[in-house]
N, C-alpha and C. Protein backbone atom coordinates (compact mmCIF):
# COMPACT_ATOMS: atom_id res chain seq x y z
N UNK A 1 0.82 -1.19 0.00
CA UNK A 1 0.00 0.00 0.00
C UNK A 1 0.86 1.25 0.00
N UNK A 2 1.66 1.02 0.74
CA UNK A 2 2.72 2.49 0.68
C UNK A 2 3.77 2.56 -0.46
N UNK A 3 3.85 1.34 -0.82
CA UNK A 3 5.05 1.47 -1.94
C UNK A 3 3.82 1.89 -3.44
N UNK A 4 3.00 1.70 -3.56
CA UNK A 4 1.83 1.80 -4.40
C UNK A 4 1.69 3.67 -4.34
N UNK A 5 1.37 4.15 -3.28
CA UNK A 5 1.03 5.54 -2.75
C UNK A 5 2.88 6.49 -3.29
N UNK A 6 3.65 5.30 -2.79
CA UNK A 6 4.90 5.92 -3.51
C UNK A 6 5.42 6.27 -4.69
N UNK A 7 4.68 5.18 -5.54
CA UNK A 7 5.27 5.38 -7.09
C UNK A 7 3.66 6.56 -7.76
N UNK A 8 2.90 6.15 -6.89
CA UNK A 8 1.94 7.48 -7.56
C UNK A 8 2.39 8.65 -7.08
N UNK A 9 2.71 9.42 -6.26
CA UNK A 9 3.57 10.40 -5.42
C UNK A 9 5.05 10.46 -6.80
N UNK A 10 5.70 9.82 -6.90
CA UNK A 10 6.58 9.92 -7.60
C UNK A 10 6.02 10.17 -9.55
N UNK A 11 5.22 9.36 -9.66
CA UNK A 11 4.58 9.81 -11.11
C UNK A 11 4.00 10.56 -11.32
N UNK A 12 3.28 11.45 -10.70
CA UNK A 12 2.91 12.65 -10.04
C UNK A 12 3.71 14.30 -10.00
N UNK A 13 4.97 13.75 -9.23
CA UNK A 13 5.93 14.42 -9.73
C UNK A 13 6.88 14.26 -11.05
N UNK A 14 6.90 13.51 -11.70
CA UNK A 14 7.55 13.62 -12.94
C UNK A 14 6.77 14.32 -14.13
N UNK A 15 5.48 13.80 -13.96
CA UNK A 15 3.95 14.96 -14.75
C UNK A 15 4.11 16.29 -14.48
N UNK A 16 4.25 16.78 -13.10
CA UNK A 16 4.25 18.29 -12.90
C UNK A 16 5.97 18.52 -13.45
N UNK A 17 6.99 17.89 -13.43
CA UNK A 17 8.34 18.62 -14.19
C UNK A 17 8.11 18.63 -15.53
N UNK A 18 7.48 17.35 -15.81
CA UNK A 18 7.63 17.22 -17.66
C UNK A 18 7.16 18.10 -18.02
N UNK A 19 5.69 18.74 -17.36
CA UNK A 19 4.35 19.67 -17.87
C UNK A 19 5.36 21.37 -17.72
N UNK A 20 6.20 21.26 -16.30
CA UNK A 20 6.88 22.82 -16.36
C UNK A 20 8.01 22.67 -17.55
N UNK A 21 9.04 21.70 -17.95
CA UNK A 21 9.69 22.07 -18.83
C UNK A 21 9.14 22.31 -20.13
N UNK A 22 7.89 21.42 -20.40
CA UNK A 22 7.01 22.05 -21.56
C UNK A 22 6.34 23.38 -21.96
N UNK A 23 6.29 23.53 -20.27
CA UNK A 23 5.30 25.24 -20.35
C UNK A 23 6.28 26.30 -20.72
N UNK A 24 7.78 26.25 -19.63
CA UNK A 24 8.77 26.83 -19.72
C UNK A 24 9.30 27.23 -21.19
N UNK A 25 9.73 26.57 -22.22
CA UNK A 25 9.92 27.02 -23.25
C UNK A 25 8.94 27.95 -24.20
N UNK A 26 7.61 27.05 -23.64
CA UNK A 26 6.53 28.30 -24.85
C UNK A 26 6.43 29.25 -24.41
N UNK A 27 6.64 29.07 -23.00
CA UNK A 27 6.31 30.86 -22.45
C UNK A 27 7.65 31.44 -22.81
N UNK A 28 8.85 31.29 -23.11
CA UNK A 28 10.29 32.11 -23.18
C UNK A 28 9.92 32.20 -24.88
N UNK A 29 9.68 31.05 -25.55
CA UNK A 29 9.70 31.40 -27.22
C UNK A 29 9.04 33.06 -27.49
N UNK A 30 7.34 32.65 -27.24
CA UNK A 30 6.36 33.52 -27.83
C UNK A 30 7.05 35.26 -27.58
N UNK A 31 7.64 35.33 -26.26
CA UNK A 31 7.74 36.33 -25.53
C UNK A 31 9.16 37.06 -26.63
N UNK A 32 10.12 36.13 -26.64
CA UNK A 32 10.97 36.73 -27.56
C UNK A 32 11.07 37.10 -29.18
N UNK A 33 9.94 36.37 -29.79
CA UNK A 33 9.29 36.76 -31.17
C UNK A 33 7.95 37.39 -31.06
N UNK A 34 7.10 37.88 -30.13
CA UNK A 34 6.07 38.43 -29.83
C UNK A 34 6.23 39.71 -30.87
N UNK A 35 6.86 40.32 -30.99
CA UNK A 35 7.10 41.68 -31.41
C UNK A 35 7.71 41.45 -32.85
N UNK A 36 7.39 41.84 -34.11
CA UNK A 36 8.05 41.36 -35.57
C UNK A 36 8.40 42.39 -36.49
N UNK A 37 9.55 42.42 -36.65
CA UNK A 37 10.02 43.69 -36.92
C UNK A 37 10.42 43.38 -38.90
N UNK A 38 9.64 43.66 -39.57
CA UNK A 38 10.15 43.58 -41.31
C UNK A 38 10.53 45.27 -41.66
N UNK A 39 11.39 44.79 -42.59
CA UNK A 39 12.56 46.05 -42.64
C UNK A 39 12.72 45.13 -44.73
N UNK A 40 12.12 46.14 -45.13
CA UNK A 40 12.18 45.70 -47.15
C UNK A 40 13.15 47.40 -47.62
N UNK A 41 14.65 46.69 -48.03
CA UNK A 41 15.71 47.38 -48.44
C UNK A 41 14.86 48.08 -49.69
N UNK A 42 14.28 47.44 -50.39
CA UNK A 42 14.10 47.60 -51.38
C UNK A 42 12.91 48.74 -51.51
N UNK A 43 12.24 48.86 -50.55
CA UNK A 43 11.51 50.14 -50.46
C UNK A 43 11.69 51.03 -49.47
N UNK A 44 13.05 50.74 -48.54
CA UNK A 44 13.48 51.68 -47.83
C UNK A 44 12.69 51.71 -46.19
N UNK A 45 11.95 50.68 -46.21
CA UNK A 45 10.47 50.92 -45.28
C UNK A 45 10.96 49.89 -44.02
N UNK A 46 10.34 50.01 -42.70
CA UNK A 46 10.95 49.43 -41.94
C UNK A 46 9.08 49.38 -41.05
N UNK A 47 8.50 48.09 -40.90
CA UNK A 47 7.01 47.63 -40.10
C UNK A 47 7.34 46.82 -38.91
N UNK A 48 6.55 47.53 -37.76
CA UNK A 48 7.14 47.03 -36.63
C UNK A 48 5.33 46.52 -36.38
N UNK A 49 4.98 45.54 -35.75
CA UNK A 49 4.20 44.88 -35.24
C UNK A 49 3.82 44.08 -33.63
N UNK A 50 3.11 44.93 -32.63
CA UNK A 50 3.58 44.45 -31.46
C UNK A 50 2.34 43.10 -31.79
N UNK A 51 2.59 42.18 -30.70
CA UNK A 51 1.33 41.24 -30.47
C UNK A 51 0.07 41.59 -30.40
N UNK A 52 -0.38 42.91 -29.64
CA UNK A 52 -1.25 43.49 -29.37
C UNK A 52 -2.06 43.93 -30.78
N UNK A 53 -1.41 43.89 -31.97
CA UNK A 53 -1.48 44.54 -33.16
C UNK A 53 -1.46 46.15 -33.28
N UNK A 54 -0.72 46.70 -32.65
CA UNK A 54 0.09 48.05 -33.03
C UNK A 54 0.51 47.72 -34.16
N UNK A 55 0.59 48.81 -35.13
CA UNK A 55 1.41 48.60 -36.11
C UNK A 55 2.27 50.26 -36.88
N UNK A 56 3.45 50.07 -36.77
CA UNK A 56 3.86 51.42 -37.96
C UNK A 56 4.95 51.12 -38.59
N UNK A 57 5.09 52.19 -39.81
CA UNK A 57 5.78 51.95 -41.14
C UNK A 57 5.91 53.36 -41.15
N UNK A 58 7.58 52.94 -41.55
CA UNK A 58 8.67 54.16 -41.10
C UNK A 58 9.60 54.04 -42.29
N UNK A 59 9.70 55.42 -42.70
CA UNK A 59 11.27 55.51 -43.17
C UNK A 59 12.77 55.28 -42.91
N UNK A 60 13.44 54.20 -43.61
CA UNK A 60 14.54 54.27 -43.19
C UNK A 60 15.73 54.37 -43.81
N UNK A 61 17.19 54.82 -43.49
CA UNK A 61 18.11 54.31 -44.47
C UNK A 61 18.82 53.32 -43.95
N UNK A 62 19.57 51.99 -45.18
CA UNK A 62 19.90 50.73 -44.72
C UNK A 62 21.45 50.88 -45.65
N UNK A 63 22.34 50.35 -45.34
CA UNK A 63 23.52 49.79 -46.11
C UNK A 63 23.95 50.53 -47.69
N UNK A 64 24.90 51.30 -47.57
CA UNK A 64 24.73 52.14 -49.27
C UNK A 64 25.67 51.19 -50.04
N UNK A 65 26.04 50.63 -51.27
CA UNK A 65 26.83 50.08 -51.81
C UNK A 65 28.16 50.11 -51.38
N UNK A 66 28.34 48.79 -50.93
CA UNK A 66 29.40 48.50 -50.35
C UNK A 66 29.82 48.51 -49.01
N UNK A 67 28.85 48.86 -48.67
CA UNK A 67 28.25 48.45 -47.14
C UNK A 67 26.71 47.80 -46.82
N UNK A 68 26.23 47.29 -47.83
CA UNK A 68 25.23 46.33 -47.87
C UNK A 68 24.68 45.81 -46.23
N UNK A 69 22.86 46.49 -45.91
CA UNK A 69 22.50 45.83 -44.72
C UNK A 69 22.28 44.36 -45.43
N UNK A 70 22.57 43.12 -44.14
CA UNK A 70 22.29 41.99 -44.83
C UNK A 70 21.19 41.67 -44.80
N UNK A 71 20.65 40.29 -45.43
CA UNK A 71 18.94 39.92 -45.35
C UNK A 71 19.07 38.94 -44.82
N UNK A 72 17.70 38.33 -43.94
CA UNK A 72 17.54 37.52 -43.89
C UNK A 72 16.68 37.56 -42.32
N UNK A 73 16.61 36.50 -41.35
CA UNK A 73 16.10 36.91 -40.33
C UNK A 73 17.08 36.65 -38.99
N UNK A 74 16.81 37.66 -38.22
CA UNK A 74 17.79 37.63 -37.25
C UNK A 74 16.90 37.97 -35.65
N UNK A 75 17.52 38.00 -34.80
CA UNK A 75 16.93 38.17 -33.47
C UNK A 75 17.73 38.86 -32.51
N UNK A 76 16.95 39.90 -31.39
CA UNK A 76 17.55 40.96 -31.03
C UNK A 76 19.04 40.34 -30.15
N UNK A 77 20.53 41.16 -30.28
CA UNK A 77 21.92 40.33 -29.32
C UNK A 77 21.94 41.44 -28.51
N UNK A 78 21.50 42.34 -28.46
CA UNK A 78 21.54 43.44 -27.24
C UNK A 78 20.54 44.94 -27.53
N UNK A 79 20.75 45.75 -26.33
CA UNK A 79 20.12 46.82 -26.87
C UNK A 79 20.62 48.15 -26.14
N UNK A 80 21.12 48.80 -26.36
CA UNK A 80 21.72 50.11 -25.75
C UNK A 80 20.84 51.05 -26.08
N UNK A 81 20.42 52.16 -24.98
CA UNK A 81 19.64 53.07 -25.32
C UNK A 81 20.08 54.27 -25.90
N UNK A 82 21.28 54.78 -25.01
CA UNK A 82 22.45 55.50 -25.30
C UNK A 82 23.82 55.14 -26.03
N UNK A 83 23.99 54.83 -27.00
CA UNK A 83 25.28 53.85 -27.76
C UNK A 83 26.25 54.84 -28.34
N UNK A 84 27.39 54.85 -28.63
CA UNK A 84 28.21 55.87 -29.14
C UNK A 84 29.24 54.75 -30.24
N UNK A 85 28.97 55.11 -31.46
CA UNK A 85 29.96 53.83 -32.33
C UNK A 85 31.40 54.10 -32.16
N UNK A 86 32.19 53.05 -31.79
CA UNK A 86 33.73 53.00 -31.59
C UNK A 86 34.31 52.72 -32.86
N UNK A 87 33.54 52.46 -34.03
CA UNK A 87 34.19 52.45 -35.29
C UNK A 87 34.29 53.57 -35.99
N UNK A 88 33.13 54.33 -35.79
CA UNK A 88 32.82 56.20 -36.59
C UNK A 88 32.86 57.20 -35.64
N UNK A 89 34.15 56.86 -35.08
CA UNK A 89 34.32 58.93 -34.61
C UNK A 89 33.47 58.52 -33.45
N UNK A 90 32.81 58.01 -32.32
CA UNK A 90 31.81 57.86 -31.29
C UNK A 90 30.62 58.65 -31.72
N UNK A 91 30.03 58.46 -33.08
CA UNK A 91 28.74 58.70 -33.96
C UNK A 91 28.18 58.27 -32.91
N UNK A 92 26.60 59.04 -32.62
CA UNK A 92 25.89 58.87 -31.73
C UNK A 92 24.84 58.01 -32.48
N UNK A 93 24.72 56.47 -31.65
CA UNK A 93 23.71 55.68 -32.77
C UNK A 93 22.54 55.55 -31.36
N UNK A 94 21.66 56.77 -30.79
CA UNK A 94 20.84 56.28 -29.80
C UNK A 94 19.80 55.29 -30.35
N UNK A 95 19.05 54.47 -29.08
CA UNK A 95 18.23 53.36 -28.86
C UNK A 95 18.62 52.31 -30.01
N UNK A 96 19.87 51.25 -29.87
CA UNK A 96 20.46 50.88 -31.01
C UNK A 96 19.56 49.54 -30.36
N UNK A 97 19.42 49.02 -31.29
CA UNK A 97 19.22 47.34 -31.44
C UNK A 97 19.52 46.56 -32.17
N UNK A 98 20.96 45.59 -31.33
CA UNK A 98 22.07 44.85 -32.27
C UNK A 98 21.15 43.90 -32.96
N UNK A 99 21.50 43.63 -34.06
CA UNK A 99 21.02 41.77 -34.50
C UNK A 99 22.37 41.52 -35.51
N UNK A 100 23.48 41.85 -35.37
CA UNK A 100 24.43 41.19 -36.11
C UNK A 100 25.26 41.40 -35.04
N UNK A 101 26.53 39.96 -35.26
CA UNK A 101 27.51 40.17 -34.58
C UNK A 101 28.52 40.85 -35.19
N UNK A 102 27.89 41.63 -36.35
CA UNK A 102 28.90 42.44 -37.01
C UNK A 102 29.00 43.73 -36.57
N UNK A 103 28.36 43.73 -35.27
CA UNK A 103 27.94 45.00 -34.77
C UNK A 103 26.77 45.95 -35.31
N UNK A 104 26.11 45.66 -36.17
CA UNK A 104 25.14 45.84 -36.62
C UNK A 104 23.83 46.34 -36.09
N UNK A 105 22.85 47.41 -35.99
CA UNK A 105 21.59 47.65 -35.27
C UNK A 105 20.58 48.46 -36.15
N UNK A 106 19.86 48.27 -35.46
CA UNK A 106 18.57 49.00 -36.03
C UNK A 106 18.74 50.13 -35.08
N UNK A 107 19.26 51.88 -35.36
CA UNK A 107 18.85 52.59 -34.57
C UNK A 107 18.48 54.31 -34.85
N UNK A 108 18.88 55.00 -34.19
CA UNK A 108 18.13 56.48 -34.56
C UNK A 108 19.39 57.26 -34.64
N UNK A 109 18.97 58.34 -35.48
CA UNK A 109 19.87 58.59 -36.94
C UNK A 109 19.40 60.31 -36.81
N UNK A 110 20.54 61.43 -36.52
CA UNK A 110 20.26 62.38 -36.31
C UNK A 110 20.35 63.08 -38.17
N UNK A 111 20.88 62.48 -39.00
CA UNK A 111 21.82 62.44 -40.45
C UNK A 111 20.21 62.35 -41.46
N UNK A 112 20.39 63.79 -42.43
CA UNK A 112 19.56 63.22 -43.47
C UNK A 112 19.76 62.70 -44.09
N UNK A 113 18.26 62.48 -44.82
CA UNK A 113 18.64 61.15 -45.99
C UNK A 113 17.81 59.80 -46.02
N UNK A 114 16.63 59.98 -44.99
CA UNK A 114 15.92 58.50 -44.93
C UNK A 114 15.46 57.97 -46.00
N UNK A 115 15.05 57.06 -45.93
CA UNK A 115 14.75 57.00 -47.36
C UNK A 115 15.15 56.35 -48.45
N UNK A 116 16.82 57.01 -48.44
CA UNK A 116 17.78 55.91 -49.15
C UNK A 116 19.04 55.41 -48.76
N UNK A 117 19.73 54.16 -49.53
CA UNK A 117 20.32 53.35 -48.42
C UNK A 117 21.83 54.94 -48.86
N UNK A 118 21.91 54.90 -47.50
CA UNK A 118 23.39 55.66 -46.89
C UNK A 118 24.28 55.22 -45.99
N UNK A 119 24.23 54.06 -45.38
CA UNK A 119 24.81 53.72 -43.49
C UNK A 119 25.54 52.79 -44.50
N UNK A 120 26.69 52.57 -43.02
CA UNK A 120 27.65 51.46 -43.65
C UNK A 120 26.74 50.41 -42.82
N UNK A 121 25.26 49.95 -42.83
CA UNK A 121 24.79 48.36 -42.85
C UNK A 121 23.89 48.55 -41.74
N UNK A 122 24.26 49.72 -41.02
CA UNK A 122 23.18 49.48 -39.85
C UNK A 122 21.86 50.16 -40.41
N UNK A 123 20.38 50.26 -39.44
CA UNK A 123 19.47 50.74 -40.46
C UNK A 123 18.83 51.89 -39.25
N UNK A 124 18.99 53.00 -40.26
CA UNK A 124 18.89 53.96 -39.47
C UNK A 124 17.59 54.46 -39.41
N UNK A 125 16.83 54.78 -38.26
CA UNK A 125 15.76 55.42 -37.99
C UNK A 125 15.54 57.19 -37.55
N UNK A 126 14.41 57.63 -38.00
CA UNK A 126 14.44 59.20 -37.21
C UNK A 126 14.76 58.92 -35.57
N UNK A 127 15.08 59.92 -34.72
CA UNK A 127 15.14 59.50 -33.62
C UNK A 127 13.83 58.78 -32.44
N UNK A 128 12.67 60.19 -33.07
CA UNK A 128 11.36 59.29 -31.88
C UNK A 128 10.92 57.71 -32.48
N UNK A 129 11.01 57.88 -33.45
CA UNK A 129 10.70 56.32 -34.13
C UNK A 129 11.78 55.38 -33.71
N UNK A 130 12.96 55.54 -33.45
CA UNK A 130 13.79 54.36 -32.96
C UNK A 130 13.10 54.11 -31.53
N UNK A 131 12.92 55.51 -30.61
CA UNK A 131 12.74 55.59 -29.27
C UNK A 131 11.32 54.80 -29.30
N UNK A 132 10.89 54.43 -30.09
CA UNK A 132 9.00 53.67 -29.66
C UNK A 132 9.40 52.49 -30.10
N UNK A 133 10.34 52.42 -31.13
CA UNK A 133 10.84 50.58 -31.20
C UNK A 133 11.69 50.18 -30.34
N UNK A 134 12.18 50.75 -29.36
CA UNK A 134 13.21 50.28 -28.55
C UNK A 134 12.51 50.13 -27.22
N UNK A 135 11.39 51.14 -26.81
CA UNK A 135 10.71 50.69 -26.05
C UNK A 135 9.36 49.75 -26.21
N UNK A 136 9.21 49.32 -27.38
CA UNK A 136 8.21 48.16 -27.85
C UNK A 136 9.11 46.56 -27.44
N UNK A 137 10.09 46.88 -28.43
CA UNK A 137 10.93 45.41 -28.36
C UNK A 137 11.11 45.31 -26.49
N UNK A 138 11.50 46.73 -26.00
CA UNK A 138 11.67 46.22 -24.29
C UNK A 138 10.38 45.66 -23.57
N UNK A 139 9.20 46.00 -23.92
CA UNK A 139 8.21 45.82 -22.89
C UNK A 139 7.91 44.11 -23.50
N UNK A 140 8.09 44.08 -24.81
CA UNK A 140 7.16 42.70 -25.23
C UNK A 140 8.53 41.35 -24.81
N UNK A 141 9.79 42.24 -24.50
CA UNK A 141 10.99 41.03 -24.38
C UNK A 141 11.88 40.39 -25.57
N UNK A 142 11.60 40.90 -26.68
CA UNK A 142 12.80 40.68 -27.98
C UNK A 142 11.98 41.23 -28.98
N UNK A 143 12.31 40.78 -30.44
CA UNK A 143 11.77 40.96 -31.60
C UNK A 143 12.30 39.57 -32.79
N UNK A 144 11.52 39.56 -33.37
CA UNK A 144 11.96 38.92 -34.93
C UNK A 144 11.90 39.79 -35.73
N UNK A 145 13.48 39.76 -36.39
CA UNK A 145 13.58 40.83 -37.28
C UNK A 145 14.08 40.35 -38.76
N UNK A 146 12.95 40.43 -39.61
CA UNK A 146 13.17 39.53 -41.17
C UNK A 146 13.21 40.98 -42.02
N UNK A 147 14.96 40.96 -42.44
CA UNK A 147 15.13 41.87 -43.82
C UNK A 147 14.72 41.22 -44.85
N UNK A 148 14.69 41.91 -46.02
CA UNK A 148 14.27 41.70 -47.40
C UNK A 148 14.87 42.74 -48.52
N UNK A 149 14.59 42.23 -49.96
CA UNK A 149 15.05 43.27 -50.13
C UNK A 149 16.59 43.61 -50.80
N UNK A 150 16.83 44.46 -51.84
CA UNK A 150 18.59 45.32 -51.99
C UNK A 150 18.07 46.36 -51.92
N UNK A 151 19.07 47.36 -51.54
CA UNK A 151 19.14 48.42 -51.39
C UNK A 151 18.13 49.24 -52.55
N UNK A 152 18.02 50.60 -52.50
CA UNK A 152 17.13 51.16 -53.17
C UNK A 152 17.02 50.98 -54.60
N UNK A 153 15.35 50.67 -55.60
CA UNK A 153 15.77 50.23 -56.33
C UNK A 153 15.77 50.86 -57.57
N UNK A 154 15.96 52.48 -57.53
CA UNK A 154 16.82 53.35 -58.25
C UNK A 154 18.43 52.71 -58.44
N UNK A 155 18.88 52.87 -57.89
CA UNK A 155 20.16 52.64 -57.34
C UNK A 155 20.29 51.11 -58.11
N UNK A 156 19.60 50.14 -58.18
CA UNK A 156 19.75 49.02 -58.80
C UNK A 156 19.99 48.89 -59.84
N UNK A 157 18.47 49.64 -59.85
CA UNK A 157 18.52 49.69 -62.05
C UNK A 157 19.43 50.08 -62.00
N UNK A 158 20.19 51.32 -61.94
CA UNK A 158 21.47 52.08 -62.28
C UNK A 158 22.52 51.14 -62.46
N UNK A 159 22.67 50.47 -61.48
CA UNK A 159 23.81 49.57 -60.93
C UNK A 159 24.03 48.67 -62.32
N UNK A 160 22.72 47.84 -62.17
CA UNK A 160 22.18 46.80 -63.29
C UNK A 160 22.92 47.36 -64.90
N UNK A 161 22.36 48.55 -65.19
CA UNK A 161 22.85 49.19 -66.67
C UNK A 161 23.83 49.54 -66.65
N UNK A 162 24.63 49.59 -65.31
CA UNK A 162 26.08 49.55 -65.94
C UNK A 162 26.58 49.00 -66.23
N UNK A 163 26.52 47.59 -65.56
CA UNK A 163 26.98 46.11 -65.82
C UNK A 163 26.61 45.79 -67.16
N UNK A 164 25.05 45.75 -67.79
CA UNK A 164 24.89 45.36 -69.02
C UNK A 164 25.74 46.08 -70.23
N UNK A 165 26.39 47.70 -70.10
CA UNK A 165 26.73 48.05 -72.13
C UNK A 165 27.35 49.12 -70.47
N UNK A 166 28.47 48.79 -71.20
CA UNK A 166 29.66 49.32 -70.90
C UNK A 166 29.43 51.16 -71.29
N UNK A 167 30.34 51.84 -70.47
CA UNK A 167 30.17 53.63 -70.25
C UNK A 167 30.31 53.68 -71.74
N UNK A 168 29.56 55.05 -72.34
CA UNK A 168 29.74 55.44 -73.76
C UNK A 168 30.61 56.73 -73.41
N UNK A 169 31.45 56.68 -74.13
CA UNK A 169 32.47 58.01 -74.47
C UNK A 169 32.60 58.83 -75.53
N UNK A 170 32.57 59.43 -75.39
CA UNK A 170 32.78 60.23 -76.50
C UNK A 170 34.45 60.36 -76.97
N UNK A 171 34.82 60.19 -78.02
CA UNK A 171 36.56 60.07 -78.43
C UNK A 171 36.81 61.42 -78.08
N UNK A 172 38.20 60.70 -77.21
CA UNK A 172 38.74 62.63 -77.60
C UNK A 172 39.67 62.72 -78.68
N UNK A 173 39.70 64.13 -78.79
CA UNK A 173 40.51 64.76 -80.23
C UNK A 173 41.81 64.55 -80.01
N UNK A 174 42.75 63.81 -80.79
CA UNK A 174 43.82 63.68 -80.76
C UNK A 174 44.87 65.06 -80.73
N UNK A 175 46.02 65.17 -79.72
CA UNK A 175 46.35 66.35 -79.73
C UNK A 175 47.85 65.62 -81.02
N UNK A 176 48.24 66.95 -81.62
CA UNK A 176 49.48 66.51 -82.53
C UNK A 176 50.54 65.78 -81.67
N UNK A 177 51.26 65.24 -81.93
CA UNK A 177 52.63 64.63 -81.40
C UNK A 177 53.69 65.82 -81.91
N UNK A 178 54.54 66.29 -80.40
CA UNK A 178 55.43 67.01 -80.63
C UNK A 178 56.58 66.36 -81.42
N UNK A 179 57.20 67.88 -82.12
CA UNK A 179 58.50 66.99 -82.96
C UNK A 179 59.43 67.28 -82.20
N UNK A 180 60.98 66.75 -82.51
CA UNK A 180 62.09 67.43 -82.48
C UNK A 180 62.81 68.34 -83.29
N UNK A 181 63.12 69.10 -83.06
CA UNK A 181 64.02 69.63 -83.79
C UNK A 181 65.41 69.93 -83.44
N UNK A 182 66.34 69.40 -84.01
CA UNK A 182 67.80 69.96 -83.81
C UNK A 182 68.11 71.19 -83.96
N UNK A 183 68.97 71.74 -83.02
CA UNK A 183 69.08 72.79 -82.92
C UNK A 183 70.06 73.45 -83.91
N UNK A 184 69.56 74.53 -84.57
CA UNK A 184 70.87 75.14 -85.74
C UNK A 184 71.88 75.23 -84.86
N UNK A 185 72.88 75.11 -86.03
CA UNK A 185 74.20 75.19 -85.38
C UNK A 185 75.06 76.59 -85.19
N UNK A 186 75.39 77.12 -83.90
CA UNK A 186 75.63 78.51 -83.54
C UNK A 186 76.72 78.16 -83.16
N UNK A 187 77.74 78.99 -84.24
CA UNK A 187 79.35 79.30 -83.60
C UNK A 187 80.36 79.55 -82.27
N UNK A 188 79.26 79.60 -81.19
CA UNK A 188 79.62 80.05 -80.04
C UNK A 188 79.57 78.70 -79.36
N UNK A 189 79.13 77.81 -80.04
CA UNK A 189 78.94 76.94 -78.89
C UNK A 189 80.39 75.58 -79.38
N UNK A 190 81.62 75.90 -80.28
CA UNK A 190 82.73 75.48 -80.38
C UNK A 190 83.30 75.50 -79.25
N UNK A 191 83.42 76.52 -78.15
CA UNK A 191 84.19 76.93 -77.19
C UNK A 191 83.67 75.96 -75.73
N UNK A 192 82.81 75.63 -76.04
CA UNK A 192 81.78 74.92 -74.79
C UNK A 192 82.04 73.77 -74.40
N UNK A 193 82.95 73.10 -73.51
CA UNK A 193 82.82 71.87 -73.27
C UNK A 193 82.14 71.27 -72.08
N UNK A 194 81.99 69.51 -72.16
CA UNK A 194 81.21 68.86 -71.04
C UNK A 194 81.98 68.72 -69.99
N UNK A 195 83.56 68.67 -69.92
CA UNK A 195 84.31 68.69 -68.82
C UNK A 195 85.26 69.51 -68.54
């Protein structure tokens, strides 16, 4: 009877751990993708989405040629409210939010120009608009953040037609080729030697 009362007592407890390590993860997942952040290079546009269904669509600039923001989807590695970049002069990048370990963030951008891609990769926001995504991603606990997208797609085509038919020039005018001429020969210069 007691060894009976024991293994139910004991199966009992292995139900309530199995059931918390099950609960435990869905509650940490939802909480850190709750908030979904799409950012399309290609129209410059950056849609933030809380759970609640807030939603706004913002201008931004992302990566200018040759500093390409990358694509794909990433998830928040830190968040500084106050950040100062140690690569540009201590450029003030406030309410930054890393998602590359390339040092990389989504943040607010005192610099005109939204709109089109200008940053070396990070994606820059006006300042109150970084400040409502930085306090969105804080209250909901992370973000999913899926780029898309090349850079602006002015800038493409352009890119594109250069690659296809090579620059047209116009010839330039050939200038004459100088001659020589030997110098007449002047009597004074019998007396002249090299050593």
């Amino acid at each position: 009877m007691v060894r009976s009362g024991m293994v139910s007592v004991r199966r009992l407890f292995a139900a309530v751990v199995a059931a918390l390590f099950m609960v435990i993860p869905l509650a940490a997942g939802p909480a850190g993708a709750a908030m979904r952040i799409r950012i399309d290079l290609s129209a410059q546009r950056l849609e933030a989405v809380t759970p609640q269904g807030e939603a706004v669509s913002w201008k931004i600039s992302s990566g200018r040629r040759g500093y390409e923001t990358p694509t794909g989807t990433f998830s928040v590695m830190r968040m500084e409210a106050d950040h100062y970049s140690d690569e540009y002069d201590q450029a003030p990048m406030p309410y930054a939010i890393f998602f590359s370990p390339r040092g990389l963030a989504i943040h607010g951008s005192y610099e005109r120009g939204l709109g089109s891609p200008r940053s070396h990769g990070c994606v820059r926001l006006a300042v109150p608009n970084a400040r409502q995504l930085f306090q969105w991603v804080e209250k909901h606990g992370g973000a999913t953040i899926e780029i898309s997208g090349r850079g602006s797609p002015r800038a493409s085509r352009r890119q594109e037609a250069e690659v296809e038919r090579p620059l047209e020039r116009a010839p330039l005018p050939r200038r004459p080729r100088p001659t020589y001429e030997q110098p007449a020969y002047d009597p004074s210069m019998e007396s002249f030697s090299l050593f």
